[in-house]
Every structure is written in structure tokens, then in C-alpha cells.
Protein backbone atom coordinates (compact mmCIF):
# COMPACT_ATOMS: atom_id res chain seq x y z
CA UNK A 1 0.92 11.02 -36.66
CA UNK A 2 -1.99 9.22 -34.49
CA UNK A 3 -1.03 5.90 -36.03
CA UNK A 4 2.86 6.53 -34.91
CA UNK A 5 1.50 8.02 -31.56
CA UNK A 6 -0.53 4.72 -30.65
CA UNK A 7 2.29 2.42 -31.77
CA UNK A 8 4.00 4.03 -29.33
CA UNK A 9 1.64 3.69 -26.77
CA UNK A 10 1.03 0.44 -26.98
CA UNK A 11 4.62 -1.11 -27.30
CA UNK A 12 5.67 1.12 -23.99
CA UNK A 13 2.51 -0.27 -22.36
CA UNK A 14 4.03 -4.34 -23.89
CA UNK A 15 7.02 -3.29 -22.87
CA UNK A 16 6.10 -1.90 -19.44
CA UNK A 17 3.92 -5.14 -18.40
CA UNK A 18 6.87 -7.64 -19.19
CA UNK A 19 8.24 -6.14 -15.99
CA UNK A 20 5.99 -5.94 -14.25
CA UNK A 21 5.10 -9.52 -12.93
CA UNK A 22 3.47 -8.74 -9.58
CA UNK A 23 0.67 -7.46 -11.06
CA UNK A 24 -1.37 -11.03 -10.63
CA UNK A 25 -0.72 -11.28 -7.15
CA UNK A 26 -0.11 -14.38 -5.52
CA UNK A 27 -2.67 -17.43 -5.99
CA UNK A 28 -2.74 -21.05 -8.05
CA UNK A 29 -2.52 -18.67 -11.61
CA UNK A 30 0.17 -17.02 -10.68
CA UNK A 31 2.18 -20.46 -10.12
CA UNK A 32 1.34 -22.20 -13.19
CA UNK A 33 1.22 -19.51 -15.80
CA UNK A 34 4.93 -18.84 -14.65
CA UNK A 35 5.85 -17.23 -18.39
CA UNK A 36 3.97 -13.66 -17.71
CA UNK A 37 5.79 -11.73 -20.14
CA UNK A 38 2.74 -10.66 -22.02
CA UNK A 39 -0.43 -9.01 -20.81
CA UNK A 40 -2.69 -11.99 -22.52
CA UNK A 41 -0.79 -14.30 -19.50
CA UNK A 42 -0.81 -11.70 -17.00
CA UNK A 43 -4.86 -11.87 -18.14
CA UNK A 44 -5.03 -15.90 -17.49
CA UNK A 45 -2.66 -15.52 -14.30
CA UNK A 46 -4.87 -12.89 -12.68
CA UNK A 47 -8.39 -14.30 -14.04
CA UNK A 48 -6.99 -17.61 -12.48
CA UNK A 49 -6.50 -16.51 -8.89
CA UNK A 50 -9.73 -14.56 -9.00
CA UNK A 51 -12.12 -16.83 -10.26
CA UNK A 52 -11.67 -19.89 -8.27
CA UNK A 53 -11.08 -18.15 -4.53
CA UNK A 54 -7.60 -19.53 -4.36
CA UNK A 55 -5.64 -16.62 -4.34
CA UNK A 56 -7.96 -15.83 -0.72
CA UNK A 57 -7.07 -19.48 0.71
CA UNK A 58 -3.36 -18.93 -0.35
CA UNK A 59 -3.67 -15.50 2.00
CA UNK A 60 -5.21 -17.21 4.55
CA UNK A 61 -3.23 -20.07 4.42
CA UNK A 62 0.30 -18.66 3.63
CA UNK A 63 0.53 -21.01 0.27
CA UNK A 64 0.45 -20.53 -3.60
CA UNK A 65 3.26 -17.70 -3.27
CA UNK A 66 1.10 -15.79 -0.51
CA UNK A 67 2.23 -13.98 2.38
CA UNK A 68 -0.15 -14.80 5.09
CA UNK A 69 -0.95 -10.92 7.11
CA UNK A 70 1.66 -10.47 10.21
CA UNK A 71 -1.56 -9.52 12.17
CA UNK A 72 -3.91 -13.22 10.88
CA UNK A 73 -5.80 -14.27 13.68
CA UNK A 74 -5.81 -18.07 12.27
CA UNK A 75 -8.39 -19.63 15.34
CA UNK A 76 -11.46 -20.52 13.47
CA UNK A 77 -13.42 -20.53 16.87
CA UNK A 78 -12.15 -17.23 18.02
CA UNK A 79 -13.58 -15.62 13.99
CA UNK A 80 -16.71 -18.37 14.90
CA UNK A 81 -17.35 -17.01 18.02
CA UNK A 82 -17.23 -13.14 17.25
CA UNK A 83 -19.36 -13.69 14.44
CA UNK A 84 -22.28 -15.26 16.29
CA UNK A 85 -21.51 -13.06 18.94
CA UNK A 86 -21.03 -9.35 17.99
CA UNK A 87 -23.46 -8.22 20.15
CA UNK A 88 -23.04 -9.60 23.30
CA UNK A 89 -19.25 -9.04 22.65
CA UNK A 90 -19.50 -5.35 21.76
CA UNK A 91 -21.65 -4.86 25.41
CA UNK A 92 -18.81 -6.90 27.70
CA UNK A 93 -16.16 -4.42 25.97
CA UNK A 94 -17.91 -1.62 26.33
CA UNK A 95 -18.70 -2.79 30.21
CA UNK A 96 -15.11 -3.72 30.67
CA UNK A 97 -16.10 -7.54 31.52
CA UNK A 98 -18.09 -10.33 30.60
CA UNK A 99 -18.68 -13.31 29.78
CA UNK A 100 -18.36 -13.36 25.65
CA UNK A 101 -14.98 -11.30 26.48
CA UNK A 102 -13.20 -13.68 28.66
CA UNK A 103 -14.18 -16.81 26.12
CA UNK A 104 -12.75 -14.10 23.25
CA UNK A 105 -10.17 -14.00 25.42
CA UNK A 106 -9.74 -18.09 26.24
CA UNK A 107 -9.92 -18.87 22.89
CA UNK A 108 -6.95 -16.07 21.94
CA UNK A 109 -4.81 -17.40 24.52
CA UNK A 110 -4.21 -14.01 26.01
CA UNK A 111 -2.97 -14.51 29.50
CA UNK A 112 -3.96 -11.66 31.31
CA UNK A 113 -7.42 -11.09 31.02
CA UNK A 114 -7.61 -8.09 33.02
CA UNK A 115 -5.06 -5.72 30.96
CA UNK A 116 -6.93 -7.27 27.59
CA UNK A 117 -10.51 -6.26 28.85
CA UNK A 118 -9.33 -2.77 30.04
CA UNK A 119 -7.51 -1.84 26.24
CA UNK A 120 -10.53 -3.24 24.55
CA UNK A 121 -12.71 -1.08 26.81
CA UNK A 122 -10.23 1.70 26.23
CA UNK A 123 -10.35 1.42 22.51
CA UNK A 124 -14.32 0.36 22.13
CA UNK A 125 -14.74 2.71 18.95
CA UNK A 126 -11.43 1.40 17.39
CA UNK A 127 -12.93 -2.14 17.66
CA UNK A 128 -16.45 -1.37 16.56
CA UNK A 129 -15.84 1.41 14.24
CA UNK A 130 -19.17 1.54 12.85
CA UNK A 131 -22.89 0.18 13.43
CA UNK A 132 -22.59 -2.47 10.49
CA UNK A 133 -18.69 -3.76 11.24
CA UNK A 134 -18.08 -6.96 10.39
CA UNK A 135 -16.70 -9.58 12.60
CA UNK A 136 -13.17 -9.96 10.56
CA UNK A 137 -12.77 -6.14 10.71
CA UNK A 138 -13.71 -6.65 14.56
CA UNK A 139 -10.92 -9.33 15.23
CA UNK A 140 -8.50 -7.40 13.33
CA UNK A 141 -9.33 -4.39 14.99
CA UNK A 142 -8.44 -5.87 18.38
CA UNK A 143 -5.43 -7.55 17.03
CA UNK A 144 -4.21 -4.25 15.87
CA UNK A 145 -4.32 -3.08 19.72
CA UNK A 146 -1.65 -5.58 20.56
């Protein structure tokens, strides 16, 4: 009975993966292995796009079958400056002006200045949700506001 039981098992668990070809993700394994019908490939797909930090440039870079986020801020000096800046930036929102919140702002391209200090004031602890945020979760946090 045990031996019929885990025959079972295991072809509906076969049989379930060969449908189910999104489990890898998107990323450099999951466009070369492209015959995934078997967990073994779905294994090498997904081991792949971990390993060699592809499957994070295809995100960020909207290749390799990836969808790049709606909400990407794709500026290298705006996620530069916040980084080296957290703390300076954090005061100048919380103050409502500043000077390391109208470069944020220059190098967003946001246009009115005034209206972007005043929500990021408004929303400080939606922006700096914590005492050890990073500075990604602190750039998506203020795109999220718009």
C-alpha cells in the first residue's frame, strides 16, 4: 500500500511540474534550458539564474525574459546619491526642504519641487520605515508616493 501510495505521489508531483514552467523565473537559465518538462531541468534552469546574478540584471534591466518593476527608478545617480546620503536626506524630508532633497529631486526630474518636498514630508515614516532602511527600499518608498 505505501509503495502504491508514493508512486502516486511522485508521478502527480512529475506530472504537476511539466506544467508548471514559471517556476524558474525569468533569467539566462530559463532561456537556454527551454525543454523544462522535468524537475531535473527546472533544477538547472533555476540553479542557472541564481547562481550567476543574471536573473537580478535581467530585472533590472528588462532582458532574459524579465519584466523590469512598473515602479524601477533606473538613475544610477539618484540610487548613488541616496545611498551616500540617507542621512542628510532623511533630515531635509523630515524639515520639508533642503539641500540633499532638491538634488533627489534634480536628479528625478520631478518638476515641481515644492509639491514633491511637501508629500515626502507628509509621508516621512512611509519613506523611512525603520532605523536600518536601506536606500533601494528608500527610493522605492518615495516612488510608491507618486
Amino acid at each position: 500500500m505505501k509503495k502504491t501510495l508514493f508512486i502516486a505521489a511522485a508521478a502527480t508531483l512529475l506530472t504537476t511540474s511539466t506544467f508548471a514552467h514559471d517556476n524558474t523565473g525569468c533569467g539566462l537559465g530559463t532561456q537556454i534550458i527551454k525543454n523544462q518538462d522535468s524537475v531535473l531541468m527546472q533544477v538547472f534552469a533555476a540553479t542557472t539564474n541564481g547562481t550567476s546574478g543574471n536573473q537580478t540584471f535581467g530585472i533590472t534591466s528588462g532582458t532574459l525574459g524579465c519584466a523590469k518593476p512598473a515602479k524601477f527608478v533606473s538613475n544610477d545617480k539618484a540610487n548613488e546619491f541616496v545611498a551616500g546620503n540617507m542621512d542628510a536626506l532623511a533630515l531635509d524630508i523630515s524639515n520639508g526642504q533642503g539641500e540633499a532633497l532638491s538634488t533627489l529631486a534634480t536628479l528625478l526630474h520631478v518638476s515641481n519641487k515644492d509639491t514633491f518636498a511637501s508629500v515626502l514630508q507628509a509621508n516621512f515614516d512611509k519613506i523611512y520605515t525603520s532605523s536600518d532602511v536601506s536606500s533601494a527600499e528608500v527610493i522605492d518608498n518615495i516612488v510608491a508616493l507618486g
